[in-house]
N, C-alpha and C. Protein backbone atom coordinates (compact mmCIF):
# COMPACT_ATOMS: atom_id res chain seq x y z
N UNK A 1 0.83 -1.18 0.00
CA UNK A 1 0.00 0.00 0.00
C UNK A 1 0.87 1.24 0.00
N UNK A 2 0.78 2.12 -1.04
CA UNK A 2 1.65 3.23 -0.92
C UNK A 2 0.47 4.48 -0.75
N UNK A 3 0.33 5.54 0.16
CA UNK A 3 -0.26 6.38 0.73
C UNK A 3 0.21 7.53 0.19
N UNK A 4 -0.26 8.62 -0.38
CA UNK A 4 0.16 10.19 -0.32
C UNK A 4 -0.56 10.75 0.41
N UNK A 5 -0.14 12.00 0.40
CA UNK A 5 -0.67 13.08 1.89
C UNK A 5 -1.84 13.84 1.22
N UNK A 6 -2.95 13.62 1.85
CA UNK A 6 -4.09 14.15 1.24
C UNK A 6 -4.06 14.46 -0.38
N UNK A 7 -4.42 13.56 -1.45
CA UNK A 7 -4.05 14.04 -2.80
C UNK A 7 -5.46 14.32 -3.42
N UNK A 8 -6.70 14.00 -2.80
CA UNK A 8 -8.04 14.01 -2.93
C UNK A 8 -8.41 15.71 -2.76
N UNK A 9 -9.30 16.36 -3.50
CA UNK A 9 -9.92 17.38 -3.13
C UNK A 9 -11.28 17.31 -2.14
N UNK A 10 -11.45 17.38 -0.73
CA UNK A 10 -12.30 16.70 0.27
C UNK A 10 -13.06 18.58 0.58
N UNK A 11 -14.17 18.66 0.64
CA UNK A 11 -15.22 19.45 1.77
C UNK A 11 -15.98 18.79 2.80
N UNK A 12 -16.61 19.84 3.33
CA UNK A 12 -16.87 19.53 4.66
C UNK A 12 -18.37 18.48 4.53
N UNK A 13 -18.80 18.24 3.04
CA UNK A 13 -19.53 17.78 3.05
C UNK A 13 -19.80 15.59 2.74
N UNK A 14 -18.08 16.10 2.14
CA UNK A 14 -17.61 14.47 1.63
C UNK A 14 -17.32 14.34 3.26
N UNK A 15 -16.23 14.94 4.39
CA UNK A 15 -16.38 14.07 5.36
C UNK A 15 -17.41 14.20 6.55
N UNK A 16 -18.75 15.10 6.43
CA UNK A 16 -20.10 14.73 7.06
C UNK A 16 -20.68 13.31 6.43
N UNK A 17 -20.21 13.13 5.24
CA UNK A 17 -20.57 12.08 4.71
C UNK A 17 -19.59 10.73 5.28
N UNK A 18 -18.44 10.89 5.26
CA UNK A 18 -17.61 9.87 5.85
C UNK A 18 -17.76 9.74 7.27
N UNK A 19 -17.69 10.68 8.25
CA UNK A 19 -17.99 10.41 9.39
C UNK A 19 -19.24 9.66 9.74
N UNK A 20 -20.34 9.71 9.40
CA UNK A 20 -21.97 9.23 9.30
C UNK A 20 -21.29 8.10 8.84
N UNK A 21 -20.70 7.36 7.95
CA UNK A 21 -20.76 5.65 7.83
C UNK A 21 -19.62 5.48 8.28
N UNK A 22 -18.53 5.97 9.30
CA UNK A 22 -18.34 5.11 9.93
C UNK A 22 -18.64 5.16 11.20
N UNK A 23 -19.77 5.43 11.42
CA UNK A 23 -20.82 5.57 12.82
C UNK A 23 -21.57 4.53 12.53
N UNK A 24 -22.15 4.42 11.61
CA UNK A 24 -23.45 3.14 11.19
C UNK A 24 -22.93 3.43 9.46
N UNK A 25 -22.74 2.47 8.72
CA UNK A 25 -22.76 1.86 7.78
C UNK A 25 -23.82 1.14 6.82
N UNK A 26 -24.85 1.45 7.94
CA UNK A 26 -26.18 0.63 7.12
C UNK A 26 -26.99 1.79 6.74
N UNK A 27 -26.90 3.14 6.70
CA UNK A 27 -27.85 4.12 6.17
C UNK A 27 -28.02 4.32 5.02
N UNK A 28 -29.16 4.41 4.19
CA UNK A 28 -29.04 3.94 3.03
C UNK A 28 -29.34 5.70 2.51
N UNK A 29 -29.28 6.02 1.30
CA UNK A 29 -29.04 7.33 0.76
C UNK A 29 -29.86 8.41 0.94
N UNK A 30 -31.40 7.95 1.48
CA UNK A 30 -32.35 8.49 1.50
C UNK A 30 -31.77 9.39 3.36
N UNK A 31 -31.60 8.22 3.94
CA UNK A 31 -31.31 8.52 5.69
C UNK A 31 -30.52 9.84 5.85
N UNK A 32 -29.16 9.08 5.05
CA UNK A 32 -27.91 10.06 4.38
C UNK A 32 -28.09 11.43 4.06
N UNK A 33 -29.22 11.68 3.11
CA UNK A 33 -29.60 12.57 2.63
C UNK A 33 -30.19 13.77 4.10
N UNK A 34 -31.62 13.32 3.99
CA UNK A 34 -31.97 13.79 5.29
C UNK A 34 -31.17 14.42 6.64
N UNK A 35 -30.07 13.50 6.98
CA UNK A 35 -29.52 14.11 7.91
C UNK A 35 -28.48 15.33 7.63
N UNK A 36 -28.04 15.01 6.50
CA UNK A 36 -26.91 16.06 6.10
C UNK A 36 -27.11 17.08 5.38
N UNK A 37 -28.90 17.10 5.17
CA UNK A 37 -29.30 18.02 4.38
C UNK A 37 -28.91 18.19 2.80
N UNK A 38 -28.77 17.01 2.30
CA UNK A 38 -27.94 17.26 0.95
C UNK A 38 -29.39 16.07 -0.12
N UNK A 39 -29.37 16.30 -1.29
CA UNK A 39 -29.96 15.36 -2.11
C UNK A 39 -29.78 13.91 -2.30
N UNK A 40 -30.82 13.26 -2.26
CA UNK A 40 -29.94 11.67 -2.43
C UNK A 40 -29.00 11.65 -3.84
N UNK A 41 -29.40 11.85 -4.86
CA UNK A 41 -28.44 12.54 -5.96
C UNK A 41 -27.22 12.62 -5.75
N UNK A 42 -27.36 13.82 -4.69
CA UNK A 42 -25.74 14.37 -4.04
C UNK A 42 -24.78 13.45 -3.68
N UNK A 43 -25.93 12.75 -2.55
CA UNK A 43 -25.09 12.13 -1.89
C UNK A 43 -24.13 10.97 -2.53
N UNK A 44 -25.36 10.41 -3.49
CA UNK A 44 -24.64 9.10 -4.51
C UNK A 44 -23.62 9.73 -5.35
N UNK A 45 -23.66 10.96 -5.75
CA UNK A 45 -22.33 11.13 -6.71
C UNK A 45 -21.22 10.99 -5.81
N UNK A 46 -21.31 11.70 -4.29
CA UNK A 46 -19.74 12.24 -3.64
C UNK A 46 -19.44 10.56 -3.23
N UNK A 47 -20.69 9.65 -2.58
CA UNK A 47 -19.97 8.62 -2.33
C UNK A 47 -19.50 7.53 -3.54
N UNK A 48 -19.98 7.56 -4.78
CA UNK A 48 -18.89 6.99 -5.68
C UNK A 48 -17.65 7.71 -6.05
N UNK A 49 -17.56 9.19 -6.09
CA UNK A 49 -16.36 10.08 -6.05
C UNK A 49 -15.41 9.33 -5.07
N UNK A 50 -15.64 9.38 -3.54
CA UNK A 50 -15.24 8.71 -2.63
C UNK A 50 -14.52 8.07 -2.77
N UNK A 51 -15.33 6.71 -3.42
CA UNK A 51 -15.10 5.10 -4.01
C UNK A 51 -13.85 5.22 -4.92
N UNK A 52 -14.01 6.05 -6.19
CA UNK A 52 -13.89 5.71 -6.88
C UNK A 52 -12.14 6.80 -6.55
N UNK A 53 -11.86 7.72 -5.72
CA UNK A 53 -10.83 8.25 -5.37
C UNK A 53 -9.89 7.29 -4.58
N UNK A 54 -10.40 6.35 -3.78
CA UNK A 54 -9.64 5.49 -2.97
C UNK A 54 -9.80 5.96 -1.76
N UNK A 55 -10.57 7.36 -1.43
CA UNK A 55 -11.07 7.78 0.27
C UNK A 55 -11.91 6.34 1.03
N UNK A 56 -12.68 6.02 0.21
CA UNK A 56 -13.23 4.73 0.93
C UNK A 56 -12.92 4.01 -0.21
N UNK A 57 -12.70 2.70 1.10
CA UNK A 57 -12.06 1.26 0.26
C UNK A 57 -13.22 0.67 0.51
N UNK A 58 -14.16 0.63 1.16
CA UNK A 58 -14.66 -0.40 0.97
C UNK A 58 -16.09 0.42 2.36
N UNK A 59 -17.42 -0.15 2.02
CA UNK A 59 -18.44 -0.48 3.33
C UNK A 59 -18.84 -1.32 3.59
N UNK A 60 -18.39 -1.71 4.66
CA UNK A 60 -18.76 -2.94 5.36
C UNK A 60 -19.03 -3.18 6.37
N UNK A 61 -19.55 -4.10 7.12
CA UNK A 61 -19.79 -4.58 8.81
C UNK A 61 -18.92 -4.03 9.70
N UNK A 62 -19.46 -3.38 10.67
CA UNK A 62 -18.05 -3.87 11.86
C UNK A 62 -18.34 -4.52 13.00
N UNK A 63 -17.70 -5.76 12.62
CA UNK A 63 -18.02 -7.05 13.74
C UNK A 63 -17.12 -6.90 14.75
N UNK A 64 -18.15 -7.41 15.75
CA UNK A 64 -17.57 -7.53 16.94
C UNK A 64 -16.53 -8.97 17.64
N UNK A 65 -15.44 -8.73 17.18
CA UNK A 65 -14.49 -9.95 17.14
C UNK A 65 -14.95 -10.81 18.42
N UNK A 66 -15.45 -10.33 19.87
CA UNK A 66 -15.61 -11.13 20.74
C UNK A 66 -16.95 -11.85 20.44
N UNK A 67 -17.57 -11.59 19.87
CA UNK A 67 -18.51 -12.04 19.28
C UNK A 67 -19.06 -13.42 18.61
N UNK A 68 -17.48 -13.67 17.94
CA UNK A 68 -16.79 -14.41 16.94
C UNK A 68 -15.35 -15.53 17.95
N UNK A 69 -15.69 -14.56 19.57
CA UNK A 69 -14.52 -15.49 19.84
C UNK A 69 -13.25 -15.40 19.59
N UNK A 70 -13.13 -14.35 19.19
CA UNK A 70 -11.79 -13.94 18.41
C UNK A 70 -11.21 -12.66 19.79
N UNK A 71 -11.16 -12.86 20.98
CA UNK A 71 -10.39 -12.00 21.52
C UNK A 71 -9.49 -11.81 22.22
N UNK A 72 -8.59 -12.67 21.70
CA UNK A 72 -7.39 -12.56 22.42
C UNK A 72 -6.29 -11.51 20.55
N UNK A 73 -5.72 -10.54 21.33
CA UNK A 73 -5.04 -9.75 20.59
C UNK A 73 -3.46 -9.38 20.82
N UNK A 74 -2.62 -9.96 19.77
CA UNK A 74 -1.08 -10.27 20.17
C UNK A 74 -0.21 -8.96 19.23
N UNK A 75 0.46 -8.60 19.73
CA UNK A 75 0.88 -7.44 19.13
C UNK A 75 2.69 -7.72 18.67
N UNK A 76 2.93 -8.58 17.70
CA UNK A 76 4.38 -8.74 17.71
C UNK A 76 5.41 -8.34 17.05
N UNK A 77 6.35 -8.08 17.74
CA UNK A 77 7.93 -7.15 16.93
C UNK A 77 8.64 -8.26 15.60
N UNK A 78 8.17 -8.02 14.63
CA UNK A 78 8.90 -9.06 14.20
C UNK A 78 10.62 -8.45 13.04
N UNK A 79 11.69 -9.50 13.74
CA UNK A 79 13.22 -8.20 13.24
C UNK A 79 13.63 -10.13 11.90
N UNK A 80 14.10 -9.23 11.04
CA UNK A 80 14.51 -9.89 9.59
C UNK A 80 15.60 -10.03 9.31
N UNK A 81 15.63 -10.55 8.44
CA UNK A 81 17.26 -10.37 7.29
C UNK A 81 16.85 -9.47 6.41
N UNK A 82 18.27 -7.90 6.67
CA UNK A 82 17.91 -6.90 5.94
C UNK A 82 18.43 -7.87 3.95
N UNK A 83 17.50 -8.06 2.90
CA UNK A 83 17.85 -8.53 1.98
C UNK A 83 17.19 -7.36 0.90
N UNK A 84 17.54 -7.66 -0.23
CA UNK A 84 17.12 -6.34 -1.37
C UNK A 84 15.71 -6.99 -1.53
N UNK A 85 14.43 -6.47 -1.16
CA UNK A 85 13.54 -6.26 -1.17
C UNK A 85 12.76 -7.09 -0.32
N UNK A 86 13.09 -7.37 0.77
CA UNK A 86 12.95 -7.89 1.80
C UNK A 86 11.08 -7.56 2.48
N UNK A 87 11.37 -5.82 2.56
CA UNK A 87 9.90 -5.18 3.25
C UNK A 87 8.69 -6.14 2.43
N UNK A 88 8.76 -5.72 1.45
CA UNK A 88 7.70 -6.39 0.54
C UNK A 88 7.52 -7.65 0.49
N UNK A 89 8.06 -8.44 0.49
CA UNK A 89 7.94 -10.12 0.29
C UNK A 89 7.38 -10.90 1.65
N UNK A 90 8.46 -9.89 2.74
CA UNK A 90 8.22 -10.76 4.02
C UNK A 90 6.90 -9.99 4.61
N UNK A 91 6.55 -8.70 4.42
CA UNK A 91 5.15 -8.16 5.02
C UNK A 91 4.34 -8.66 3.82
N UNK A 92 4.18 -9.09 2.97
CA UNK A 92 3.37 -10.11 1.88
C UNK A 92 3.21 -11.33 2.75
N UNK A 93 3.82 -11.98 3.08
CA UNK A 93 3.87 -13.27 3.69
C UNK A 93 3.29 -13.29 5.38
N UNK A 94 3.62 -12.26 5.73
CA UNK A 94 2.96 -11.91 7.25
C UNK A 94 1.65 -11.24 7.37
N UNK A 95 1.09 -10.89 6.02
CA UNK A 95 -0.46 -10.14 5.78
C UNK A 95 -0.97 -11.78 5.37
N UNK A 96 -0.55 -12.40 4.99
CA UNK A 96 -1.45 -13.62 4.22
C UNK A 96 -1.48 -14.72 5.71
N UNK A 97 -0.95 -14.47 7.18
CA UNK A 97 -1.29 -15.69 7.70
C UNK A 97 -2.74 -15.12 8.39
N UNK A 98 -3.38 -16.40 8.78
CA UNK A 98 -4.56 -16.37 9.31
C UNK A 98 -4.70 -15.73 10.92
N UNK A 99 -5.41 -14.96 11.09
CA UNK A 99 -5.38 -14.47 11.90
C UNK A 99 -4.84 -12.95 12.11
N UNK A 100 -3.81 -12.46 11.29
CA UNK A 100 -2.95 -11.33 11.12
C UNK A 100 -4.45 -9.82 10.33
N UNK A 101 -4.23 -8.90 11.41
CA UNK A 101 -5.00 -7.91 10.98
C UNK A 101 -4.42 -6.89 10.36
N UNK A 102 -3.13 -6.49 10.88
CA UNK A 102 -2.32 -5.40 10.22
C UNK A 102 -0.97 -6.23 10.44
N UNK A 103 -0.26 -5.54 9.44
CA UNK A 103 1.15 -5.96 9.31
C UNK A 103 1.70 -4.12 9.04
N UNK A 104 2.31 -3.10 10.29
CA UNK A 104 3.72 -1.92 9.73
C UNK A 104 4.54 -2.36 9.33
N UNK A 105 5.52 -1.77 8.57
CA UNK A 105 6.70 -1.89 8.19
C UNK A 105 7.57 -0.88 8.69
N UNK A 106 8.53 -1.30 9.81
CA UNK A 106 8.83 -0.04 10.85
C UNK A 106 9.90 0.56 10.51
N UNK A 107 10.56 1.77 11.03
CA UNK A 107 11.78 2.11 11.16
C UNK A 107 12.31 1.99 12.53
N UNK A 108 13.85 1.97 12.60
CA UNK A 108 13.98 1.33 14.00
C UNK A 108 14.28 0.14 14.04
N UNK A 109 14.66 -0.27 15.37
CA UNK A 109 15.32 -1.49 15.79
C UNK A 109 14.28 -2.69 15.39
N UNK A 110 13.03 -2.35 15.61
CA UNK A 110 11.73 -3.55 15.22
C UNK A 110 11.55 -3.04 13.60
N UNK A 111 11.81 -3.98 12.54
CA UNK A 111 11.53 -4.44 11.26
C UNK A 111 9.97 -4.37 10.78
N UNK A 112 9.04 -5.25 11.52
CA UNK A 112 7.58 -5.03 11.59
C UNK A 112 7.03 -5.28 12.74
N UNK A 113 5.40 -4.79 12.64
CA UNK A 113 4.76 -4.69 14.06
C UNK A 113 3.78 -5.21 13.25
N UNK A 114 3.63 -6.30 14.27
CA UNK A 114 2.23 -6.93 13.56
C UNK A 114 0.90 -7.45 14.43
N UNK A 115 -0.25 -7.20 14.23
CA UNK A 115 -1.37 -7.05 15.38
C UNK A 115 -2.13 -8.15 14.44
N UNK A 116 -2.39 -9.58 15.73
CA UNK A 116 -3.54 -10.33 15.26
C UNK A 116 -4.18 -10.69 16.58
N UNK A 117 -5.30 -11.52 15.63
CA UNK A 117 -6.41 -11.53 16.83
C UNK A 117 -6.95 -13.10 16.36
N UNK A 118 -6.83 -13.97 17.74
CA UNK A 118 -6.97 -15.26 17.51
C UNK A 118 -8.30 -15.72 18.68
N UNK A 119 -8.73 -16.59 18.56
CA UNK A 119 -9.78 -17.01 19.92
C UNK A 119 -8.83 -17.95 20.97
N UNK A 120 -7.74 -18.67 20.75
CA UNK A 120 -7.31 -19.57 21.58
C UNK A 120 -5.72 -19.30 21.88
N UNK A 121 -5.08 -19.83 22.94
CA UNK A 121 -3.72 -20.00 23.42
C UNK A 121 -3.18 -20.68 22.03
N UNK A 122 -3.73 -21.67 21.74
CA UNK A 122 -3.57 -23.02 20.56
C UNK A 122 -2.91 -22.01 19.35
N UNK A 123 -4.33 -21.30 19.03
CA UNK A 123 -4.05 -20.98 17.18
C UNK A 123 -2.89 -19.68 18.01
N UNK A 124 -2.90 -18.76 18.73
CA UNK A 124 -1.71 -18.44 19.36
C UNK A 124 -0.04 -18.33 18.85
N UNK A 125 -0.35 -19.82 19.44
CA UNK A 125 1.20 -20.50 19.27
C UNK A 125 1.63 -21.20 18.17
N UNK A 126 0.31 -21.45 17.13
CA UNK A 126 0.52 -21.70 16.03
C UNK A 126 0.73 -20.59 15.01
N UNK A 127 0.28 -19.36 14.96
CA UNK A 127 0.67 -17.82 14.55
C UNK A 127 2.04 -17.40 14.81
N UNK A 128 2.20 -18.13 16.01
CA UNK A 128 3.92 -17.08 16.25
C UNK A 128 4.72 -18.45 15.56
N UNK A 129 4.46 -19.27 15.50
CA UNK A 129 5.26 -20.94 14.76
C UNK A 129 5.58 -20.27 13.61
N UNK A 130 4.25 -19.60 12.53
CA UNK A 130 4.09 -20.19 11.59
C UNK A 130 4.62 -18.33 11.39
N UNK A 131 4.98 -17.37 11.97
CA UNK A 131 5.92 -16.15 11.52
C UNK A 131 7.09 -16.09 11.82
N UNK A 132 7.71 -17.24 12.73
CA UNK A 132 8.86 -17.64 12.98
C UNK A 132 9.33 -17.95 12.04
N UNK A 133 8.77 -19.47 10.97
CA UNK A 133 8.89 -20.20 10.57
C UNK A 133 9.17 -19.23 8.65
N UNK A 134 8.90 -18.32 8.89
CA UNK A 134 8.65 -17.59 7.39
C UNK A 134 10.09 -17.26 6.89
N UNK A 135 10.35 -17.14 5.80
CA UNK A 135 11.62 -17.45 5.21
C UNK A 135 12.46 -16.01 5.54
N UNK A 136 13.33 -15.76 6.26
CA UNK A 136 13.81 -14.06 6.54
C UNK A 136 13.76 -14.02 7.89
N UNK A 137 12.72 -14.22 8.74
CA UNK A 137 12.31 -14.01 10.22
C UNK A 137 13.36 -14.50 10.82
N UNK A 138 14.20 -13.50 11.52
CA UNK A 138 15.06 -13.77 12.58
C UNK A 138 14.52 -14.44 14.15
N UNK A 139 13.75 -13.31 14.27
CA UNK A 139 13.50 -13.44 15.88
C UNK A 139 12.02 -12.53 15.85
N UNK A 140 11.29 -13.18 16.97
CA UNK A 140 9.82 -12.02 17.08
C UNK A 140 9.74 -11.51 19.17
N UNK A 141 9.07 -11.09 18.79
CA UNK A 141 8.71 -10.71 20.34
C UNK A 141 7.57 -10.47 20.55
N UNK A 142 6.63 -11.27 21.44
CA UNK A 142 5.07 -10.62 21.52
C UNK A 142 4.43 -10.31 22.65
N UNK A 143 3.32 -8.99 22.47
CA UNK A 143 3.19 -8.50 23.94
C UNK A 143 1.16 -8.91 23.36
N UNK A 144 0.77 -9.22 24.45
CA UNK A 144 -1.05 -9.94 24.74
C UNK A 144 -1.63 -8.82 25.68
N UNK A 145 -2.36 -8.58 24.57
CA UNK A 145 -3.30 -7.58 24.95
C UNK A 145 -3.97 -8.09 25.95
N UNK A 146 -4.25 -7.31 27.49
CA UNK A 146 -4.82 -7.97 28.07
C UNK A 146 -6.67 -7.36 28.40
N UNK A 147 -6.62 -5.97 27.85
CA UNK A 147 -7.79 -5.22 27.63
C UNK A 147 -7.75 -4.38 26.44
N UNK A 148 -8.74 -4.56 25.87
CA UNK A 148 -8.73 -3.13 24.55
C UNK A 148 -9.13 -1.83 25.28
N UNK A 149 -8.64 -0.86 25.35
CA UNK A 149 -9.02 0.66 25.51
C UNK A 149 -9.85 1.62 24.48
N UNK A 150 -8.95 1.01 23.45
CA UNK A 150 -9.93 1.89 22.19
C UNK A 150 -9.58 0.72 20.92
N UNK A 151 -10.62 1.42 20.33
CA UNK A 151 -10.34 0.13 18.84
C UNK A 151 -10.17 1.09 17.72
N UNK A 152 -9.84 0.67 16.76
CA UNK A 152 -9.66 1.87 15.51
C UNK A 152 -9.94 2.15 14.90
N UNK A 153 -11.22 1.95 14.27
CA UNK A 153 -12.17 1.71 13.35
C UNK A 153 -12.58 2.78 12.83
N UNK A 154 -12.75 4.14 13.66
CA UNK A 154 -12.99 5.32 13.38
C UNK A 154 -12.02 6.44 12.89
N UNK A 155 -11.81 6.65 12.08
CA UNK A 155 -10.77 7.72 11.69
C UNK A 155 -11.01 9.23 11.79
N UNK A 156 -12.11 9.52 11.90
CA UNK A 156 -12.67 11.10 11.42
C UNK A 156 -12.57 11.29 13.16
N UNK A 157 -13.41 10.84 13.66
CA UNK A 157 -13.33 11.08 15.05
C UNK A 157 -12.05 11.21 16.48
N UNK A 158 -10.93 10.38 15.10
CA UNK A 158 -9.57 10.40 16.28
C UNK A 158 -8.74 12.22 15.74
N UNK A 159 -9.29 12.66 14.74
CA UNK A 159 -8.50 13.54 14.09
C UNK A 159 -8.80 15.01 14.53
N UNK A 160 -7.80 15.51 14.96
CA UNK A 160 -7.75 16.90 15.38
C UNK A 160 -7.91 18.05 14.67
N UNK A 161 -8.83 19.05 14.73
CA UNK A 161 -9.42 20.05 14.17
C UNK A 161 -7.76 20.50 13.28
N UNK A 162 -6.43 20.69 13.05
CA UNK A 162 -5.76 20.57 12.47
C UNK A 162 -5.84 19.95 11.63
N UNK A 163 -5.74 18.52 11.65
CA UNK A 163 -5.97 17.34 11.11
C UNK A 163 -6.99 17.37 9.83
N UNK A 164 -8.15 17.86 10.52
CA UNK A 164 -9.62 17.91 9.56
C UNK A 164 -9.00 19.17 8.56
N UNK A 165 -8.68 20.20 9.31
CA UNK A 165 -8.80 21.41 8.26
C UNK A 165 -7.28 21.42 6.99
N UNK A 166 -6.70 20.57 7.17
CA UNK A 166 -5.44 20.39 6.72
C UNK A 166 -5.98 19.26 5.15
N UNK A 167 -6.46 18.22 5.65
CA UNK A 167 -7.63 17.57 4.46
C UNK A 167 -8.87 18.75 3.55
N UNK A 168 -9.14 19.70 4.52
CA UNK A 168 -10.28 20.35 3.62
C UNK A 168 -9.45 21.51 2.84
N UNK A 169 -7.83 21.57 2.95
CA UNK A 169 -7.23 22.56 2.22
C UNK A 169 -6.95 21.99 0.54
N UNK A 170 -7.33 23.23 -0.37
CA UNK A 170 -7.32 23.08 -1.30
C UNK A 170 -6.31 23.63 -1.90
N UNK A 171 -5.54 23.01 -2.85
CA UNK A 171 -4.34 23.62 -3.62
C UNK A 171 -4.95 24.95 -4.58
């Protein structure tokens, strides 16, 4: 995934629109409309604009992993063999195991940081086996979440009035 720094032209009305689904996700254009005061029309052009800019990847559910049994959450340092193109192959290989939610690619003494979320001790110890076991992986280190504080799901809401007005600047 390669990221640039705000390259989208965004108003205050594309993220009233982004903030509203990722609050609830199930409002359908008419709801949309209504609350934000804008046309259903409107609304369907900015959210395929959206779509079709790469601002939203995707709408979907947000499940509740304990739900699913899925809550135990391992957060691990994983350090490599620096090789010529190493980042890419081995965070390719650490996004594809089961269980793995994010894979960074760090700077610094830790190589990658990688956050998964398993239901058992079992699949656990079979996750850290099987990123040990990956072709490059030196050594890992993992710290077990023992409570979530916040989850991350929301982006508009973690972002500081800087933050917001820095996206609504236009070249």
């Amino acid at each position: 995934m390669n990221h640039t720094d705000a390259t989208t032209n965004l108003d205050e009305n594309d993220l009233d629109i982004i903030r509203e689904l990722e609050q609830n996700d199930e409002k359908n254009l008419e709801e949309l409309a209504d609350e934000l005061d804008l046309s259903k029309s409107a609304i369907h052009y900015r959210l395929n604009q959206l779509k079709d800019s790469g601002v939203i990847r995707n709408i979907s559910a947000d499940i509740d992993p304990h739900a699913l049994g899925m809550s135990m959450v391992i957060i691990t340092e994983v350090y490599v063999s620096h090789e010529s193109g190493y980042a890419d192959e081995i965070g390719d290989d650490l996004a594809d195991l089961p269980g793995v939610q994010q894979v960074f690619y760090t700077m610094g003494d830790v190589d990658f940081m990688v956050v998964s979320r398993v239901q058992n001790h079992e699949q656990m110890n079979e996750l850290i086996d099987e990123i040990v076991a990956l072709e490059g992986v030196n050594e890992t280190s993992s710290r077990f979440v023992m409570r979530e504080l916040k989850d991350g799901n929301r982006l508009l809401e973690t972002m500081s009035e800087g933050m917001v007005n820095r996206v609504l600047e236009t070249e």
